[in-house]
Structure formats: structure tokens, C-alpha cells
Protein backbone atom coordinates (compact mmCIF):
# COMPACT_ATOMS: atom_id res chain seq x y z
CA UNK A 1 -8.25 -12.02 -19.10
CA UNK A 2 -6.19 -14.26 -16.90
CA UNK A 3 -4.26 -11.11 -15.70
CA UNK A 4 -7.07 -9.19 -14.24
CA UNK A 5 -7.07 -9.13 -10.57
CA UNK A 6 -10.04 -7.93 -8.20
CA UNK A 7 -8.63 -4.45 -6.56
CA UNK A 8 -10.79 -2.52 -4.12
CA UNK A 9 -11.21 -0.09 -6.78
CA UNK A 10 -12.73 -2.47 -9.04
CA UNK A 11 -15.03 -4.03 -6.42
CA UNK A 12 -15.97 -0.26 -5.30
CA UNK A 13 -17.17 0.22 -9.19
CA UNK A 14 -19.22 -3.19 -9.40
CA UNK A 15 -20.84 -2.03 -5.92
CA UNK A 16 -21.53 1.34 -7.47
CA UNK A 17 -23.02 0.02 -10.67
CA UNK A 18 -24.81 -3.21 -8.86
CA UNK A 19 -26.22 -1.34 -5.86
CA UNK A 20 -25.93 2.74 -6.76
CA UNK A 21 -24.34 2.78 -3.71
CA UNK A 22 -21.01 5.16 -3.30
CA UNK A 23 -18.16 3.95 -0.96
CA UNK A 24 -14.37 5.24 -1.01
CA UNK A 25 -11.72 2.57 -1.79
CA UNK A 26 -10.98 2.48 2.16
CA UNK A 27 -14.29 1.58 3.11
CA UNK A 28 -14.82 -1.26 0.31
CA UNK A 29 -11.22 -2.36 2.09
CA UNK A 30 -13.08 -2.41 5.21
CA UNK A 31 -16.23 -3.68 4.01
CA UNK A 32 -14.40 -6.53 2.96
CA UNK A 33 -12.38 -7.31 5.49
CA UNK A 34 -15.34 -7.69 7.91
CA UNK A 35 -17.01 -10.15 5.45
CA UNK A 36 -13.27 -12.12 5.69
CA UNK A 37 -11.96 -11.50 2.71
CA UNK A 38 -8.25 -11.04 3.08
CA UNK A 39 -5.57 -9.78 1.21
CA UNK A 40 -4.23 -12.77 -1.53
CA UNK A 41 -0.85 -13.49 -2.83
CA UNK A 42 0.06 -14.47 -5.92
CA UNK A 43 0.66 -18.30 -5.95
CA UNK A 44 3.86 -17.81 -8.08
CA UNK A 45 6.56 -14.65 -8.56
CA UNK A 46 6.18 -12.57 -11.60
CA UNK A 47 8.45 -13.92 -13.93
CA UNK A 48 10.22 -10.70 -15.08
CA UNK A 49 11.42 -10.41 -11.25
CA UNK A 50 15.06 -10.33 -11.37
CA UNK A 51 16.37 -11.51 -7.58
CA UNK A 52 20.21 -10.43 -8.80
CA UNK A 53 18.96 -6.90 -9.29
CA UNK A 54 16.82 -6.78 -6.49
CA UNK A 55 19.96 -7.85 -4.18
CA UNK A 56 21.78 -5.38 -5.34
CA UNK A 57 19.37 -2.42 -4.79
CA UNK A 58 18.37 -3.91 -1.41
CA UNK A 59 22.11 -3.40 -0.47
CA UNK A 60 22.60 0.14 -2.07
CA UNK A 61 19.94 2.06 -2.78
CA UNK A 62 18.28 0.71 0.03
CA UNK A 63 20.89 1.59 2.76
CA UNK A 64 21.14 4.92 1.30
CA UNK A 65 17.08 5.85 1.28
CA UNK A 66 15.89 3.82 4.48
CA UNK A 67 15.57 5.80 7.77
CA UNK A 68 17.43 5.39 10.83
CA UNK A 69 14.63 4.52 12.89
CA UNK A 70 15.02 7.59 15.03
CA UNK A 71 12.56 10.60 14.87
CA UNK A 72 14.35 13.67 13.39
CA UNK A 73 14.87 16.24 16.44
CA UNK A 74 12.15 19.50 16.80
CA UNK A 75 14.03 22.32 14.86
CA UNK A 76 14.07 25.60 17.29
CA UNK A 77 11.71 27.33 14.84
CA UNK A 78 8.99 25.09 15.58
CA UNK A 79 9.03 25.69 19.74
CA UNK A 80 6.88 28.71 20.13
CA UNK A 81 7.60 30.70 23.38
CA UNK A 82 4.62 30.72 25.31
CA UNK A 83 3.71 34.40 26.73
């Protein structure tokens, strides 16, 4: 299929089945990355992307979920008083 994409998953199973050797989905990332593979974009947008809708949830729902960039203060409960 023209769809089908190679994920780390995928090339973690084709190691395991090729080799019988086990490595997580981070370390195939890894693994890969040291050979220089590198992450790929797709060489055109998906064509059910819909820029008018994703303008308007990048300027509400996005305002509304994204942090402030600040670090939320330490709550008195989590200071323990040391004896």
C-alpha cells in the first residue's frame, strides 16, 4: 500500500523477526538515528487538512489550553518542615 509508512514500531518488529533481537521503540529511534536516518516529512499536506478550521482552533482553543510559560508556584503542602 502506498499509505504505509515505516514507524519505529514497525522497524522494531522487522528487527525482531529478522534478527530475534528485542529493542523498545526508543532504542530502534536511537538506533536509527546513529545510522542517520532522520525523521521525514511528508512531501505534500494531507488533503483532508482544513487550514480555515485549523485557524480558528489555533486562536481559541489554543489560547485557552496553552500554558503561560511560567512554572505553577510550590503549594505549602508540599514544603515539609525539616526537624
Amino acid at each position: 500500500m502506498d499509505d504505509q509508512v515505516w514507524t519505529a514500531a514497525r522497524v522494531r518488529t522487522l528487527i525482531g523477526r529478522t534478527f530475534h533481537i528485542s529493542y523498545s521503540v526508543c532504542g530502534v529511534t536511537r538506533l536509527l538515528h546513529r545510522m542517520g536516518y532522520s525523521v521525514q516529512m511528508p512531501a505534500r499536506p494531507a488533503t483532508e487538512r482544513d487550514e480555515d478550521a485549523i485557524t480558528a482552533w489555533r486562536e481559541a482553543t489554543w489560547q485557552e489550553v496553552k500554558s503561560s510559560g511560567r512554572r505553577p508556584a510550590r503549594s505549602a503542602a508540599s514544603r515539609r518542615k525539616r526537624a
